[in-house]
Protein backbone atom coordinates (compact mmCIF):
# COMPACT_ATOMS: atom_id res chain seq x y z
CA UNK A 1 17.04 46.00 16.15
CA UNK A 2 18.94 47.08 19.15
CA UNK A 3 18.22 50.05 21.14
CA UNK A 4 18.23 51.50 24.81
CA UNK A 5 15.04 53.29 25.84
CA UNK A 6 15.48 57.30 26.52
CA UNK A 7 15.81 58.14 30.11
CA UNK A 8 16.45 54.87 31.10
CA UNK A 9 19.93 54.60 32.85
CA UNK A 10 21.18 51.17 33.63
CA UNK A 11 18.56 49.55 31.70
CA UNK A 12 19.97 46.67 29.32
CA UNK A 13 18.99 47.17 25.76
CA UNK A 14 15.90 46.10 24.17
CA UNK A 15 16.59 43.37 21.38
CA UNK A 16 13.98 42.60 18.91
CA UNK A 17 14.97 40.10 15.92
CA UNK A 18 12.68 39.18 12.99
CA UNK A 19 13.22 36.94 9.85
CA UNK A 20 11.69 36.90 6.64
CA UNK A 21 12.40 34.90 3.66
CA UNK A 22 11.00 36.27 0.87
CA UNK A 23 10.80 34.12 -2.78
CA UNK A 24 10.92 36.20 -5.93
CA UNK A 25 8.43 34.08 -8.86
CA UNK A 26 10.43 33.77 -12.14
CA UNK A 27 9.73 35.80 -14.79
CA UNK A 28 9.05 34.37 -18.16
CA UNK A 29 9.87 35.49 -21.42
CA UNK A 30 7.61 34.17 -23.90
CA UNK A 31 7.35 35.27 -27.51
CA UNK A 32 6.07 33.74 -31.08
CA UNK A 33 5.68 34.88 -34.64
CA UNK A 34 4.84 33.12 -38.00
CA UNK A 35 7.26 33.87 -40.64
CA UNK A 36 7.40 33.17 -44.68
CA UNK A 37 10.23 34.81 -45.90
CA UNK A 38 12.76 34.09 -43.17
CA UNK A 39 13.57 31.19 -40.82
CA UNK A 40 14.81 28.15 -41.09
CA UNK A 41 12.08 26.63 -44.30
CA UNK A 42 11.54 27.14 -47.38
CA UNK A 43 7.82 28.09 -47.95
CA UNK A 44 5.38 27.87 -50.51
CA UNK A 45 1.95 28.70 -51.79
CA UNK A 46 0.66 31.51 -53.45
CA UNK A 47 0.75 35.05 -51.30
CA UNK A 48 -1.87 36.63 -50.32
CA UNK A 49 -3.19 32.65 -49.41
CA UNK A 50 -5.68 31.54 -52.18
CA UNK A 51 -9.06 29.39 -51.51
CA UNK A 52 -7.86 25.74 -52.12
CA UNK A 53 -4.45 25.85 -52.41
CA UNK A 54 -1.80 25.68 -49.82
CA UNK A 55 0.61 27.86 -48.32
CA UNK A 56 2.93 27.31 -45.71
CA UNK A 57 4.65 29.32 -43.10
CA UNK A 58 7.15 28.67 -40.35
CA UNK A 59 6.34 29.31 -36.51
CA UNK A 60 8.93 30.46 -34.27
CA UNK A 61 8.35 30.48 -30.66
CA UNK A 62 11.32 31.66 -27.91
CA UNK A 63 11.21 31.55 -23.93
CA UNK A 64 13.71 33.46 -21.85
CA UNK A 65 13.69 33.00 -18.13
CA UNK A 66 14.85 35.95 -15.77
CA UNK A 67 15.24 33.98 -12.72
CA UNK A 68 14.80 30.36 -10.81
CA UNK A 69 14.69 27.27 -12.47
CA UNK A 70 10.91 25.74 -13.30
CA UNK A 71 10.51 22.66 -13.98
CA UNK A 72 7.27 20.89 -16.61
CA UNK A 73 7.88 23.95 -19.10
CA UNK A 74 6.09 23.30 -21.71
CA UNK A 75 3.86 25.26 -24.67
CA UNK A 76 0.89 24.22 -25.92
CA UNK A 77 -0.84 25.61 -28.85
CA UNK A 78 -3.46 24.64 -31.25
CA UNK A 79 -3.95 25.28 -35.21
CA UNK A 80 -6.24 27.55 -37.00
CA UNK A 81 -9.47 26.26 -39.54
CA UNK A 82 -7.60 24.95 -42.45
CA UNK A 83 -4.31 24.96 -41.08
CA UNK A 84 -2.13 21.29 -41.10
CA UNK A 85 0.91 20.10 -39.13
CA UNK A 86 4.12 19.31 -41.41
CA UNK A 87 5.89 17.58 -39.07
CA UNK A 88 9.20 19.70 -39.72
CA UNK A 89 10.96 21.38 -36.30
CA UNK A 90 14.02 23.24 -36.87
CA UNK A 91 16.10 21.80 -33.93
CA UNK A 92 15.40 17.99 -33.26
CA UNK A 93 16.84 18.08 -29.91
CA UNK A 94 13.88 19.47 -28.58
CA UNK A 95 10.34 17.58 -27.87
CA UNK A 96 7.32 18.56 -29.77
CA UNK A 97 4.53 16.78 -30.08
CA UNK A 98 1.40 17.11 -32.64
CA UNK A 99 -2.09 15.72 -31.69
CA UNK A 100 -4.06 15.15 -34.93
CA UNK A 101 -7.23 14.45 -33.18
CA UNK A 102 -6.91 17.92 -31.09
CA UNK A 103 -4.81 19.67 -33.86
CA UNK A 104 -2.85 21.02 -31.02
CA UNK A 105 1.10 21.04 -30.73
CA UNK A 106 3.14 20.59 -27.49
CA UNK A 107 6.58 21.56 -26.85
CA UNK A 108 7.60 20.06 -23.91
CA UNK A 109 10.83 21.57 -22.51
CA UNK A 110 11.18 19.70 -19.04
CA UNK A 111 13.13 21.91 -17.30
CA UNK A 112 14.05 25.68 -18.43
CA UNK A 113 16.92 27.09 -16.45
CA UNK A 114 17.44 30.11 -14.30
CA UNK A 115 19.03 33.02 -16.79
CA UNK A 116 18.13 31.12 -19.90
CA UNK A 117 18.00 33.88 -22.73
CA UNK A 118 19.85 36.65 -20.78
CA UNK A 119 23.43 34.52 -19.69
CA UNK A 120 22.57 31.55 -21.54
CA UNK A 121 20.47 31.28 -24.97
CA UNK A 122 17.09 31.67 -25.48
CA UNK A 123 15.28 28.35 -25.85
CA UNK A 124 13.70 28.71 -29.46
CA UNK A 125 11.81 26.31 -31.70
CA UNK A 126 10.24 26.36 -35.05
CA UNK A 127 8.07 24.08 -36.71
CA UNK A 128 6.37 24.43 -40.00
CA UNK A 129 2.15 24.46 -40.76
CA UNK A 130 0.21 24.75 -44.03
CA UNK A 131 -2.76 26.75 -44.47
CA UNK A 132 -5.46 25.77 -47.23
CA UNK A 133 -7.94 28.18 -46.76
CA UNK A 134 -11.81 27.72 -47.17
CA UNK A 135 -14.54 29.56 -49.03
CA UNK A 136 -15.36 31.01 -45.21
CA UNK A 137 -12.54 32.46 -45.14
CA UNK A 138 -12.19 35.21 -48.41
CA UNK A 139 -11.57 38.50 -47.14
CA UNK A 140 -10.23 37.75 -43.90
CA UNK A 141 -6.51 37.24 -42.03
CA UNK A 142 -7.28 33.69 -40.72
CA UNK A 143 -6.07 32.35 -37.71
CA UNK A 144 -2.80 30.13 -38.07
CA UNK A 145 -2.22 29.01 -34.00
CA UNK A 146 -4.54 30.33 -31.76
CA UNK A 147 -4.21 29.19 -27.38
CA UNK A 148 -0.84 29.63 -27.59
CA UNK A 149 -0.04 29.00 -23.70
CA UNK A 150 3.49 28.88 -21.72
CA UNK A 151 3.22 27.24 -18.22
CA UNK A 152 5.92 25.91 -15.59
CA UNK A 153 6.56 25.34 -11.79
CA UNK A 154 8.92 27.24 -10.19
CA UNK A 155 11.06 25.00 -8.22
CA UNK A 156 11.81 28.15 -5.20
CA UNK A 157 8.36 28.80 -4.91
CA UNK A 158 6.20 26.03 -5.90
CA UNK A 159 3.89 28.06 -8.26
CA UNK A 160 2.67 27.16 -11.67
CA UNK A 161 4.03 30.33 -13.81
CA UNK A 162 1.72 31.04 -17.15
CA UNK A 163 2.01 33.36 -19.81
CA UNK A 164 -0.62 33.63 -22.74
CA UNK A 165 0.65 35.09 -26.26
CA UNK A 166 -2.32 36.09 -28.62
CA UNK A 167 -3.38 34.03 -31.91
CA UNK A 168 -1.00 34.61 -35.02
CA UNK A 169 -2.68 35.38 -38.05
CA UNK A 170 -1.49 35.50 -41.53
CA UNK A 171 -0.73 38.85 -40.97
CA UNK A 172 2.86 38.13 -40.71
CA UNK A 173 4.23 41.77 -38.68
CA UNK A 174 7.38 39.80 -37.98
CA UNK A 175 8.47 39.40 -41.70
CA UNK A 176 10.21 42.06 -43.70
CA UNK A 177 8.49 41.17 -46.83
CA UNK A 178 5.08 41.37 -45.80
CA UNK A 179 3.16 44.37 -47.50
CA UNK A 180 -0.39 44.97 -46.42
CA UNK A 181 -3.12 43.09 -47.55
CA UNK A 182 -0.80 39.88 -48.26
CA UNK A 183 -2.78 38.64 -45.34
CA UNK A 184 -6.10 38.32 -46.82
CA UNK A 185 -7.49 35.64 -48.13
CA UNK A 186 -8.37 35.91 -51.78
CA UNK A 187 -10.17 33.24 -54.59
């Protein structure tokens, strides 16, 4: 800012100068769903899921990324009561892990560019689970993943960026062919 004070004649300007840098956090895009009649398996099992016997669904989960690279993307997520990893992931380039012990799944992305799902595609994965539900569990929508949990550091401004997306049930809002009450466990 330059200026010269009013009423002062011959006085030399007064010069004041400030810089800021200022570091805008990327902005995650983070979405799953559990489908049965679409994606990329072919499911089975009765519908609405019957005590004993198994059904299986598929699990889609995409990340966009509005701006700045991060770097140690991952997801990490862990199965429902009753619910079993199949070991089947839709595209094999990408790293997901399953931890029997923990029942928990972790897609590890490394790094997930700047403008990834907006000028470059969406980073998507699916992976397929089976639900064999328990006596417990007539007359409810059980819980297929539940903690499902984005995280990542951005690499402009050094902070860990999280987003949380709630459990997915059997209630399956994402597929066309889902009527109501599908979702509930029956004998």
């Amino acid at each position: 800012i330059t200026g010269i004070p009013v009423g002062a004649v011959g006085q030399s300007p007064v010069v004041v100068n400030e810089t800021r840098t200022v570091r805008i956090s990327s902005q995650v895009n983070f979405s799953s769903k559990v489908l049965r009649s679409l994606g990329p398996f072919a499911n089975h099992g009765p519908i609405p899921p019957k005590v004993g016997k198994e059904t299986t669904y598929a699990v889609v989960f995409s990340v966009g990324n509005t701006q700045g690279d991060l770097i140690d993307a991952k997801v990490s997520a862990r199965l429902g009561e009753g619910v079993g990893w199949l070991g089947a992931s839709s595209f094999t380039s990408e790293d997901i892990s399953y931890d029997s012990s923990a029942n928990t799944i972790t897609w590890n992305m490394g790094m997930l560019s700047s403008e990834a799902g907006f000028s470059s595609a969406t980073r998507e994965l699916a992976f397929q689970i089976a639900l064999t539900p328990s006596i417990g569990q007539i007359g409810m929508a059980p819980s297929l993943v539940t903690s499902i949990v984005f995280s990542g550091r951005d690499t402009q401004t050094g902070n860990t960026v999280t987003v949380n997306n709630p459990p997915l049930t059997t209630r399956l809002v994402n597929d066309p062919a889902f009527i109501q009450g599908d979702d509930v466990v029956t004998k």
